[in-house]
C-alpha atoms as a PDB file:
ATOM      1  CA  UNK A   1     145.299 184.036 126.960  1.00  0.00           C
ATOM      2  CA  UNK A   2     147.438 185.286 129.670  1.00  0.00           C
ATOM      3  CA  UNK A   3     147.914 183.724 133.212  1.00  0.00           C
ATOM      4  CA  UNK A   4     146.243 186.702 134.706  1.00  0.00           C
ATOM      5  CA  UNK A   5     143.322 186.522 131.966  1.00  0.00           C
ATOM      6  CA  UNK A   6     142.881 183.062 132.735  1.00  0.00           C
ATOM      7  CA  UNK A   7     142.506 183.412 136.363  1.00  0.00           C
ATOM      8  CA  UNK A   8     140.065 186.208 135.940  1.00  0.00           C
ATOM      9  CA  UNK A   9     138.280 184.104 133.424  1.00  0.00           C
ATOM     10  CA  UNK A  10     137.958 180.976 136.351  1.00  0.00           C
ATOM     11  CA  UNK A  11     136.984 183.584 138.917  1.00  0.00           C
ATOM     12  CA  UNK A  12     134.081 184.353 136.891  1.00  0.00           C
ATOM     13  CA  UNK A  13     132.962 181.543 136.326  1.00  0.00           C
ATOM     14  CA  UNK A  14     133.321 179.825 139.803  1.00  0.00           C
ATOM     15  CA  UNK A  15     131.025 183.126 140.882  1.00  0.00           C
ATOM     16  CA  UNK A  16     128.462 182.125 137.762  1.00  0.00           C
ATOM     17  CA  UNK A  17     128.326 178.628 139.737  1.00  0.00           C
ATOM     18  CA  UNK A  18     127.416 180.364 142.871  1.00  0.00           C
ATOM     19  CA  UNK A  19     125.049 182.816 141.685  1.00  0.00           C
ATOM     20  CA  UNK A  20     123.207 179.816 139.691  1.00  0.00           C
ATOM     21  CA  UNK A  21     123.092 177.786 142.909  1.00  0.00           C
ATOM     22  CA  UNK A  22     121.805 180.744 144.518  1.00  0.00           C
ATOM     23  CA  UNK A  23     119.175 181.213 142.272  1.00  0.00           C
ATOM     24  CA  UNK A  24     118.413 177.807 141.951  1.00  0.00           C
ATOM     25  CA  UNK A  25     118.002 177.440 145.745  1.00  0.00           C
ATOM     26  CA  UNK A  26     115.610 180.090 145.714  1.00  0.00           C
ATOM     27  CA  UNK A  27     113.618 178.811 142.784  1.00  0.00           C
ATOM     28  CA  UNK A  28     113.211 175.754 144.871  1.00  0.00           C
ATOM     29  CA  UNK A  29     112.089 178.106 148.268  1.00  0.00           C
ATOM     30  CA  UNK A  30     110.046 179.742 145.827  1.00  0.00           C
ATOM     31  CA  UNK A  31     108.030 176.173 144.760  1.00  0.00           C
ATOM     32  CA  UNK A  32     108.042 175.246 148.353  1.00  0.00           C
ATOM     33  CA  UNK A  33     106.067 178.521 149.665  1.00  0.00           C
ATOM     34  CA  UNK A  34     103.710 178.129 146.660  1.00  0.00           C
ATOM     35  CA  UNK A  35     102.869 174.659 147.621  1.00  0.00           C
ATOM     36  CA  UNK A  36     102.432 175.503 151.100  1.00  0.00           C
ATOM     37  CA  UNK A  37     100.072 178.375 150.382  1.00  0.00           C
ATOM     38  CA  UNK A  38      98.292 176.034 148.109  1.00  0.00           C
ATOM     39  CA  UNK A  39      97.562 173.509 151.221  1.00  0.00           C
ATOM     40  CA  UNK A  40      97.167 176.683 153.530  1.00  0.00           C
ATOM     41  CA  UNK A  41      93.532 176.664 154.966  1.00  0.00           C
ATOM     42  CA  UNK A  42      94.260 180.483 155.235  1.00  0.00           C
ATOM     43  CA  UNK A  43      95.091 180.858 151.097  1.00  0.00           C
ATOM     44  CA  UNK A  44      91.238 181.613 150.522  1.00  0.00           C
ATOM     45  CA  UNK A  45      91.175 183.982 148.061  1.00  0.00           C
ATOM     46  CA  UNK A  46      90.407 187.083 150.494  1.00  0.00           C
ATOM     47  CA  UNK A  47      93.675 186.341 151.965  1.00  0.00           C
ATOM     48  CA  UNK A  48      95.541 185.639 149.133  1.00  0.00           C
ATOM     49  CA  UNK A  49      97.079 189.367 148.974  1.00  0.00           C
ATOM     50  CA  UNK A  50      98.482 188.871 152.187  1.00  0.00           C
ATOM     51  CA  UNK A  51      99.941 185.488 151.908  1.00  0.00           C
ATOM     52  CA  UNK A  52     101.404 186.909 148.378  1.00  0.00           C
ATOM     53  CA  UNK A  53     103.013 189.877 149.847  1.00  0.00           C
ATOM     54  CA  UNK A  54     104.620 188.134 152.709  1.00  0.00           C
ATOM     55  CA  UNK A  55     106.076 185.501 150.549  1.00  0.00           C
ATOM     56  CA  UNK A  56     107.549 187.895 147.925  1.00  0.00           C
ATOM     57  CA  UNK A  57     109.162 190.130 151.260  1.00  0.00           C
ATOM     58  CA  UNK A  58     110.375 186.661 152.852  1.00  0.00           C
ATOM     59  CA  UNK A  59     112.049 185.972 149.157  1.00  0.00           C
ATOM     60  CA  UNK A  60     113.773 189.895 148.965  1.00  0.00           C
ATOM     61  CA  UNK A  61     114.956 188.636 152.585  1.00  0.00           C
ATOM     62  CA  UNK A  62     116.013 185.688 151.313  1.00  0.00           C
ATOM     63  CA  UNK A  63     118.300 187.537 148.177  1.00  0.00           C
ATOM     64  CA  UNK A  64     119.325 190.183 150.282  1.00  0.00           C
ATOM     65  CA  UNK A  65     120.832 188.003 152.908  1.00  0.00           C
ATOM     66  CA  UNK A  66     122.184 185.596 150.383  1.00  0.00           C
ATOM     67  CA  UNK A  67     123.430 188.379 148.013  1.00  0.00           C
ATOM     68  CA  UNK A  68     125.656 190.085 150.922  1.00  0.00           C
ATOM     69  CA  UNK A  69     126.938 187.157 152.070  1.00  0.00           C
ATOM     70  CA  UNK A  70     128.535 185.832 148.293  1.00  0.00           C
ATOM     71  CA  UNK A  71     129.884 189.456 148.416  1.00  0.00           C
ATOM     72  CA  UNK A  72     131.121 189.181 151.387  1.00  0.00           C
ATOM     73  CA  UNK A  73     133.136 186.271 150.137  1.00  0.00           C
ATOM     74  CA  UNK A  74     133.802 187.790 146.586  1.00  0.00           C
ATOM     75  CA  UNK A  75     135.615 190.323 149.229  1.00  0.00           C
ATOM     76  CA  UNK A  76     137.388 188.384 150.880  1.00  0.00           C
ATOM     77  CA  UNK A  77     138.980 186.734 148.155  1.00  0.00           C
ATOM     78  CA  UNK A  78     139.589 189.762 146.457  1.00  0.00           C
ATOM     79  CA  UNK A  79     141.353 191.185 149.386  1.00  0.00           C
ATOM     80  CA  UNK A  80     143.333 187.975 149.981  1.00  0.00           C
ATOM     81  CA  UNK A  81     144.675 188.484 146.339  1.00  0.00           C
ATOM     82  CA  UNK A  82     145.815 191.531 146.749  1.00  0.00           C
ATOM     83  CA  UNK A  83     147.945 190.537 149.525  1.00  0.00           C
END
């Protein structure tokens, strides 16, 4: 494997890391809403729709804002090696 291979090949993986942090982060937001909605007062089952749309939006939030900021980085870097 070639220096330039090899590099690529540790890039990759250091951004597997980060993406499996990232999704094991929000596994663990995901476990904490549930368990919140399970002690809500207000999860009775004619508000249960609501509570379950709100939590999947605040979890898209959650990715979005996570997502664009490891890009962000993945930029940066990128950039930074080209220079």
């Amino acid at each position: 494997m070639q220096p330039p291979e090899m590099r690529r090949l540790k890039q990759l993986e250091d951004e597997n890391a980060k993406l499996k942090r990232i999704v094991a982060d929000l596994s663990l937001d995901r476990e904490m809403l549930q368990d919140v909605i399970r002690r809500n007062v207000w999860s009775a089952p004619s508000m249960q729709g609501l509570l379950d749309a709100d939590r999947v939006q605040f979890a898209y939030r959650r990715v979005h804002v996570l997502l664009r900021r490891e890009l962000g980085r993945q930029h940066q870097e990128d950039t930074q090696d080209l220079q």
